[in-house]
N, C-alpha and C. Protein backbone atom coordinates (compact mmCIF):
# COMPACT_ATOMS: atom_id res chain seq x y z
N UNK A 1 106.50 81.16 104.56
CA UNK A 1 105.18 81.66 104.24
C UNK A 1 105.27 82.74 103.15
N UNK A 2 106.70 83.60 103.23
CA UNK A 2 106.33 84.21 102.09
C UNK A 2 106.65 83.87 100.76
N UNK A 3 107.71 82.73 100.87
CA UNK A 3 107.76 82.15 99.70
C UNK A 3 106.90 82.14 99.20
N UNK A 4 105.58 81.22 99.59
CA UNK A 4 104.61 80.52 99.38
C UNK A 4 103.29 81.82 98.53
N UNK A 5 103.34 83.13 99.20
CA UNK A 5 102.55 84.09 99.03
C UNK A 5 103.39 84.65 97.47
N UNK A 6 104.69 84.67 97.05
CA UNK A 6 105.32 84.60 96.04
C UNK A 6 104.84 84.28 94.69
N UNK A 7 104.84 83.03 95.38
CA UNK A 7 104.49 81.46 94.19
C UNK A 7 103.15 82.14 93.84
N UNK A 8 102.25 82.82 95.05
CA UNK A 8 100.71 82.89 94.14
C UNK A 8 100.54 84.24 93.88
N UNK A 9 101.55 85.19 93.86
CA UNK A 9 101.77 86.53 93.50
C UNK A 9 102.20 85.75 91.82
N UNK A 10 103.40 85.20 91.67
CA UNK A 10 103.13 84.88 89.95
C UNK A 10 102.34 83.98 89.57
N UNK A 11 101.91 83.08 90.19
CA UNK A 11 100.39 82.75 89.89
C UNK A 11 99.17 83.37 89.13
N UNK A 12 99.01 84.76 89.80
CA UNK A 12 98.17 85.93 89.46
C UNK A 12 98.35 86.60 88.21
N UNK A 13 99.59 87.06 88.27
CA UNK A 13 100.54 87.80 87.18
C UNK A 13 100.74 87.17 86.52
N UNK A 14 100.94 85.55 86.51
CA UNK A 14 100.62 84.53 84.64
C UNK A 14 98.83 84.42 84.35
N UNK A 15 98.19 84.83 85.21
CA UNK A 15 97.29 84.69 84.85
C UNK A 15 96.28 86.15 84.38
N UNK A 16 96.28 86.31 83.21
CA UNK A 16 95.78 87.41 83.09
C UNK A 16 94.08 87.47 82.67
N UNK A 17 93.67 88.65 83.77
CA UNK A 17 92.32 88.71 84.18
C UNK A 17 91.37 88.76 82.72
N UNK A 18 91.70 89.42 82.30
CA UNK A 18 90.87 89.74 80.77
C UNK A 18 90.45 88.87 80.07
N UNK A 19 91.96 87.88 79.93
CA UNK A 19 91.80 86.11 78.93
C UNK A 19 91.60 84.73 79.88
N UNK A 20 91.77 84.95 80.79
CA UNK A 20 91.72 83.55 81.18
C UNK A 20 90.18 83.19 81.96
N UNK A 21 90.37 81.64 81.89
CA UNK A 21 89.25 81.47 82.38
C UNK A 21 88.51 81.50 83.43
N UNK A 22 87.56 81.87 83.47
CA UNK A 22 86.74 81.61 84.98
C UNK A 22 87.34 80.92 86.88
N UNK A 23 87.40 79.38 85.98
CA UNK A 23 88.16 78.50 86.61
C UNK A 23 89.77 78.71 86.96
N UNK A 24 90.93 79.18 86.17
CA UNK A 24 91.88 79.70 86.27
C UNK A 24 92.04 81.14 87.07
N UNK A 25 90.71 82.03 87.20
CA UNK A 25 90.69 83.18 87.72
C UNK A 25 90.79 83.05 89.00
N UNK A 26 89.90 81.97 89.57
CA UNK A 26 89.19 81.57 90.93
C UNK A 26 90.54 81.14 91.44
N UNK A 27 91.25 80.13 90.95
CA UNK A 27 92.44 79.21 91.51
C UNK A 27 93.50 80.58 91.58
N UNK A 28 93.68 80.90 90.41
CA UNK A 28 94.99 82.49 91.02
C UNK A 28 94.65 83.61 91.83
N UNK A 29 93.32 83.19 92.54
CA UNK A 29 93.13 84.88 92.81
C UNK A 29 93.90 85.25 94.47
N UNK A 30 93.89 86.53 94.28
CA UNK A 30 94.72 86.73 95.74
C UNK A 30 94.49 87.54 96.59
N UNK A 31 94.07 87.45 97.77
CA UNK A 31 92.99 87.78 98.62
C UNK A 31 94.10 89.28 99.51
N UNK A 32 93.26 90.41 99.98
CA UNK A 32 93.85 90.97 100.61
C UNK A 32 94.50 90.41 102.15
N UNK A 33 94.05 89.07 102.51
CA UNK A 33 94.26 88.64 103.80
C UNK A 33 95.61 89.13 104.07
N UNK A 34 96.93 88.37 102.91
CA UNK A 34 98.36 87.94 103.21
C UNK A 34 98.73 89.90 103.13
N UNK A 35 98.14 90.57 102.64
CA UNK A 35 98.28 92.03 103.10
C UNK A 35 98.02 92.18 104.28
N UNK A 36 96.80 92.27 105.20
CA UNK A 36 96.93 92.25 106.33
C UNK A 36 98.01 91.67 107.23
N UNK A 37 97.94 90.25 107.30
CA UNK A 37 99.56 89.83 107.96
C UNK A 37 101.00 90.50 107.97
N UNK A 38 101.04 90.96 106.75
CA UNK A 38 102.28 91.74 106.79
C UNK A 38 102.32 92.97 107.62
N UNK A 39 101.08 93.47 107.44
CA UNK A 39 101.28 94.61 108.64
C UNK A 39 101.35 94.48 109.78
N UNK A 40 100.52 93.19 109.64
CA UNK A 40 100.35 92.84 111.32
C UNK A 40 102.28 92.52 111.73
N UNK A 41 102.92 92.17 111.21
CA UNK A 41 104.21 91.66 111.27
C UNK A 41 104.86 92.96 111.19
N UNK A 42 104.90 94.05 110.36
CA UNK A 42 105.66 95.13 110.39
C UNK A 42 105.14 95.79 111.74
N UNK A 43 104.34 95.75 112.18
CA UNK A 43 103.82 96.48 113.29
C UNK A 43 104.39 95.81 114.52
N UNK A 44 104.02 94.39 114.66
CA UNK A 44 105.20 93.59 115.46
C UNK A 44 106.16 94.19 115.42
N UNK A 45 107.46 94.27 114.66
CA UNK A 45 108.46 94.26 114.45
C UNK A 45 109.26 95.81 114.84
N UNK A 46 108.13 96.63 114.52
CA UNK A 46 108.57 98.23 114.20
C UNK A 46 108.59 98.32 115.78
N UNK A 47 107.59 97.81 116.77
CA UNK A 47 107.53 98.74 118.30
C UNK A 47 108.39 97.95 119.15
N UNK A 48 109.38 97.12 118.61
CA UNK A 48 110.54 96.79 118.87
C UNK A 48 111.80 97.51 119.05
N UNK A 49 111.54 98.40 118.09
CA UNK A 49 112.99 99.37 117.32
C UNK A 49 112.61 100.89 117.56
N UNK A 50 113.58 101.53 117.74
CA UNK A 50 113.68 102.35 117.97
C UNK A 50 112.98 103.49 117.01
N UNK A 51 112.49 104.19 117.52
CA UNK A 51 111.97 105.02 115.76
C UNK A 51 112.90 105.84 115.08
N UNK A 52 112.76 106.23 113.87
CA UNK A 52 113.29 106.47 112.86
C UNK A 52 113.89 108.14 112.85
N UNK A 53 114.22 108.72 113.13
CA UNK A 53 114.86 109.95 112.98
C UNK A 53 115.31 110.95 111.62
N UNK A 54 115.95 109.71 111.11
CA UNK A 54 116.14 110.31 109.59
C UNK A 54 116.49 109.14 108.84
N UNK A 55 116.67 108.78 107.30
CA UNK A 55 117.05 108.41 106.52
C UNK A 55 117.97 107.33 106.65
N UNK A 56 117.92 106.51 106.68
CA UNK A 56 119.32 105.37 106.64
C UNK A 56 119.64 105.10 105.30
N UNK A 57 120.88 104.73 105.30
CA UNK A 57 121.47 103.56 104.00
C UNK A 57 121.39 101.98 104.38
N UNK A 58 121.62 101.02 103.45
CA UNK A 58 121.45 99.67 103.44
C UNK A 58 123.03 99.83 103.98
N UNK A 59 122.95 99.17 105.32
CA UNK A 59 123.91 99.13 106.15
C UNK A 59 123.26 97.86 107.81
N UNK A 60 124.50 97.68 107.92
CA UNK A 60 123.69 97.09 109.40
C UNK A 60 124.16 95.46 109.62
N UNK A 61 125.11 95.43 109.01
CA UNK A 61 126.17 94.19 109.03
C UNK A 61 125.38 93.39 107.85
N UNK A 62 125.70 91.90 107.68
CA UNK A 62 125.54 91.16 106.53
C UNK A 62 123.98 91.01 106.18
N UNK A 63 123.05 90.32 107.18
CA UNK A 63 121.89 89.58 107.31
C UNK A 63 121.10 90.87 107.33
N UNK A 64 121.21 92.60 107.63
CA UNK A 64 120.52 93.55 107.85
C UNK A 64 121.21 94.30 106.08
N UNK A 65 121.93 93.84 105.31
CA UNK A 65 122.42 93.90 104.18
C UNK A 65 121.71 93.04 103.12
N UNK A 66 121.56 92.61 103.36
CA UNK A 66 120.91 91.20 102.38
C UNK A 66 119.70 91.58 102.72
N UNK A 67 118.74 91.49 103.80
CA UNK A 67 117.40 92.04 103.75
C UNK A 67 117.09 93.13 102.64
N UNK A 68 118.27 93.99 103.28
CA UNK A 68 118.08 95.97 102.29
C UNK A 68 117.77 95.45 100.70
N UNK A 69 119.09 94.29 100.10
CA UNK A 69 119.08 94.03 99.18
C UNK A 69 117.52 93.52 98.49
N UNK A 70 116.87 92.50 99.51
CA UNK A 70 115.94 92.00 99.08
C UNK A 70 114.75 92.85 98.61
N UNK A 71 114.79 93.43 99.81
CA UNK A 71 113.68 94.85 99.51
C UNK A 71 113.72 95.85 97.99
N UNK A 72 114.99 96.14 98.24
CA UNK A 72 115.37 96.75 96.56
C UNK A 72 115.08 95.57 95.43
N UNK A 73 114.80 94.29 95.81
CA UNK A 73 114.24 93.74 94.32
C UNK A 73 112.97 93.85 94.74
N UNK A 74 112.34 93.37 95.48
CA UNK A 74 110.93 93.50 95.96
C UNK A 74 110.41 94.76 95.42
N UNK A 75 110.88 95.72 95.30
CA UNK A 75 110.55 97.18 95.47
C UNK A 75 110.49 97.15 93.30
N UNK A 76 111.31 96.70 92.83
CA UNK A 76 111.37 96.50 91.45
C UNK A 76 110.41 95.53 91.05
N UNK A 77 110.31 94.55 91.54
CA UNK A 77 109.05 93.82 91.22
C UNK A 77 108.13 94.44 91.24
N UNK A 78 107.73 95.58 92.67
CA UNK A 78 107.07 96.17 92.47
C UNK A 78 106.42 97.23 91.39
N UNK A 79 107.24 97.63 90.81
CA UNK A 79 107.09 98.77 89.64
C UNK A 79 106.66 97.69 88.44
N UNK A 80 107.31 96.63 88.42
CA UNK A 80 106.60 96.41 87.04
C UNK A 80 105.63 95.60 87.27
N UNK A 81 104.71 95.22 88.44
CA UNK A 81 103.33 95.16 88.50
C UNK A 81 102.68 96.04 88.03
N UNK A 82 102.96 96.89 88.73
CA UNK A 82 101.84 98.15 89.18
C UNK A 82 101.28 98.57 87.36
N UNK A 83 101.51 98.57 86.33
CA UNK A 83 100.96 98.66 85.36
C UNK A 83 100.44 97.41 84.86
N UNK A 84 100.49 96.42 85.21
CA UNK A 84 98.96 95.35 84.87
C UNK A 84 98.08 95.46 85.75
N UNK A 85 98.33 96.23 86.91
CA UNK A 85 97.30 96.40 87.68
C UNK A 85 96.43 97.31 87.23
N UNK A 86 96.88 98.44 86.88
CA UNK A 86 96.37 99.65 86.31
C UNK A 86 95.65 99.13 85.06
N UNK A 87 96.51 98.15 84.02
CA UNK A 87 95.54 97.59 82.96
C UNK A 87 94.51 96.49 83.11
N UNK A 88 94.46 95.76 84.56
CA UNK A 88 93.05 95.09 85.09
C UNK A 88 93.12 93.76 84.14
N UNK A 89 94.51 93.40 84.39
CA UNK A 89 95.32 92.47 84.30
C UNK A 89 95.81 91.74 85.10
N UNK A 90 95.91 92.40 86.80
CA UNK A 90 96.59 91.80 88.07
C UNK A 90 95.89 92.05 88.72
N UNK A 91 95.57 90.88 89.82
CA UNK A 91 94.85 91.76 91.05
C UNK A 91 95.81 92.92 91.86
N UNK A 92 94.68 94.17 92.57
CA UNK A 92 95.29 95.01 92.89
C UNK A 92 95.73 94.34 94.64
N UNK A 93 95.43 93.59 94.99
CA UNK A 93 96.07 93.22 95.68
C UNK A 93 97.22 92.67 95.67
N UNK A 94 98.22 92.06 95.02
CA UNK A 94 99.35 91.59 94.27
C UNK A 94 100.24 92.80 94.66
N UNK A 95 100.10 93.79 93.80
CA UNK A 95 100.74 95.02 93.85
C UNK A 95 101.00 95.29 95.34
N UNK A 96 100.00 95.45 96.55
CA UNK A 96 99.88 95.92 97.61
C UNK A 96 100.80 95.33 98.00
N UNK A 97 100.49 93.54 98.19
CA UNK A 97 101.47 92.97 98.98
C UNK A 97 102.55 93.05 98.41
N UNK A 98 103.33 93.36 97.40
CA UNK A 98 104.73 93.55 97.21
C UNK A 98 104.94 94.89 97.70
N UNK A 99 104.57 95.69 98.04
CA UNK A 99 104.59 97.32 98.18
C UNK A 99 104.60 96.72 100.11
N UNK A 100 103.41 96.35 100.52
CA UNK A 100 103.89 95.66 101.92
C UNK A 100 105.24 95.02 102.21
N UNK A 101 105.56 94.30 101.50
CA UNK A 101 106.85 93.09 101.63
C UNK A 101 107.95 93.88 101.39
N UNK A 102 107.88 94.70 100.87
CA UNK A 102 109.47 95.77 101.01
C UNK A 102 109.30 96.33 102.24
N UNK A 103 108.49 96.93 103.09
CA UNK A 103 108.02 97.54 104.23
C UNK A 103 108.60 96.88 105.06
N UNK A 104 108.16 95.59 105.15
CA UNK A 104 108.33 94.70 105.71
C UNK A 104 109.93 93.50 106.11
N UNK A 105 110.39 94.27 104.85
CA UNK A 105 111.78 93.69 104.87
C UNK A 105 112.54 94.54 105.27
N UNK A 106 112.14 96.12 105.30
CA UNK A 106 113.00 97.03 105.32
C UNK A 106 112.89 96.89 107.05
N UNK A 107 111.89 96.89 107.96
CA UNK A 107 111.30 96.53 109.03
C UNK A 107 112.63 95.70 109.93
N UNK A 108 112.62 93.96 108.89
CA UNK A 108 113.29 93.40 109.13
C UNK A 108 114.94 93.59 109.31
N UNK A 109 115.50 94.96 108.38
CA UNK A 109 116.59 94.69 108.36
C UNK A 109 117.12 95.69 109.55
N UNK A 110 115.91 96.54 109.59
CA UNK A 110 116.49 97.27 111.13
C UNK A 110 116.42 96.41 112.11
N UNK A 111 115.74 95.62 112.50
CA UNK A 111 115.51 94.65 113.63
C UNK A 111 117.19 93.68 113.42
N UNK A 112 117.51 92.72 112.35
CA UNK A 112 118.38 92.53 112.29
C UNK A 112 119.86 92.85 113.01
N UNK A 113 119.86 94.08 112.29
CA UNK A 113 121.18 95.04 112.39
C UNK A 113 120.92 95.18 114.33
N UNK A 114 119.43 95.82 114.78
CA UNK A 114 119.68 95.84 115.87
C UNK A 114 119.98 94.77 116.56
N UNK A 115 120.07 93.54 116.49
CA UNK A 115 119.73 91.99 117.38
C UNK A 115 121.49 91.96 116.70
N UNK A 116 121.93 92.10 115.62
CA UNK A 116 123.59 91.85 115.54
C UNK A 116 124.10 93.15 116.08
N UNK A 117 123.39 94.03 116.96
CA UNK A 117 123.97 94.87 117.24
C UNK A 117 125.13 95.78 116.49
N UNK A 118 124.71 96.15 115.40
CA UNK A 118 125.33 96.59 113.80
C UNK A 118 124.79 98.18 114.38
N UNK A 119 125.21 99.10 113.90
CA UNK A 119 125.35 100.67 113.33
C UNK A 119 124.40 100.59 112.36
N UNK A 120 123.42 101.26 111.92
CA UNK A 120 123.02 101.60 111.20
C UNK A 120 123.67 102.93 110.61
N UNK A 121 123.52 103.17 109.47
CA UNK A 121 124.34 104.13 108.87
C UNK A 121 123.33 105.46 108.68
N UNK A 122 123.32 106.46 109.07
CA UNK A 122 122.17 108.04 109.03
C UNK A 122 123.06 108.38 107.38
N UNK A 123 121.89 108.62 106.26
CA UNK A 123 121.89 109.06 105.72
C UNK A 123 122.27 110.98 105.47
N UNK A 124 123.18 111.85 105.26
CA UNK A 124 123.40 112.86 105.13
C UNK A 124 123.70 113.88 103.97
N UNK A 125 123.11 114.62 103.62
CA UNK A 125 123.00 115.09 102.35
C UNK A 125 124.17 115.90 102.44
N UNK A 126 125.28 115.98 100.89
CA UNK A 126 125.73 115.84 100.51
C UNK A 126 126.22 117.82 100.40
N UNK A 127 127.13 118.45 101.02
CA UNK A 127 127.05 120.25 100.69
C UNK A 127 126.72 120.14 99.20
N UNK A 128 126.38 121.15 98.29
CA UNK A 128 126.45 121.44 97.27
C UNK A 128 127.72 121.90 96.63
């Protein structure tokens, strides 16, 4: 499913609001719904796990590693939306749900790590 929400996230983002047509606007457009779901899913997911205390690193065996990873591109995709959004070029929903979908992965990779029963790693700042 989120593939699929992907495919019409660049859907949106080839289609730019200003030039294209009417008909092309209607077919790319992207509804806040698949935003809602994600929360509804991070919210699932979060009162599963333990809450958060402090800071982690991308840690948590392979599959809670590869999530972290995913999120850090998700999270870059994110940034270079967010200025066609601002130029009313993208829907601002686009932006959201990638800003959700890192949430959401990051969500995932604690759940992960906990179900492989992995360490998560506490982030600790560094003496000066």
């Amino acid at each position: 499913q989120v593939q699929c929400m992907l495919q019409d996230v660049g859907s949106n983002i080839a289609t730019p609001l200003s030039s294209a047509r009417e008909a092309h606007r209607k077919r790319t457009s992207f509804s806040e719904k698949p935003v809602l779901e994600l929360e509804q899913w991070i919210d699932s997911y979060s009162e599963q796990l333990p809450p958060l205390r402090a800071f982690i690193l991308p840690s948590g065996g392979r599959s809670s590693a590869a999530l972290h990873f995913s999120r850090a591109v998700c999270r870059r995709a994110e940034r270079c939306v967010v200025p066609l959004v601002q130029a009313g070029e993208a829907d601002p929903n686009v932006a959201k749900y990638l800003n959700r979908l890192s949430d959401y992965l990051f969500v995932l990779a604690r759940y992960a790590a906990m179900k492989e029963g992995k360490e998560e790693k506490i982030y600790i700042k560094p003496e000066p």
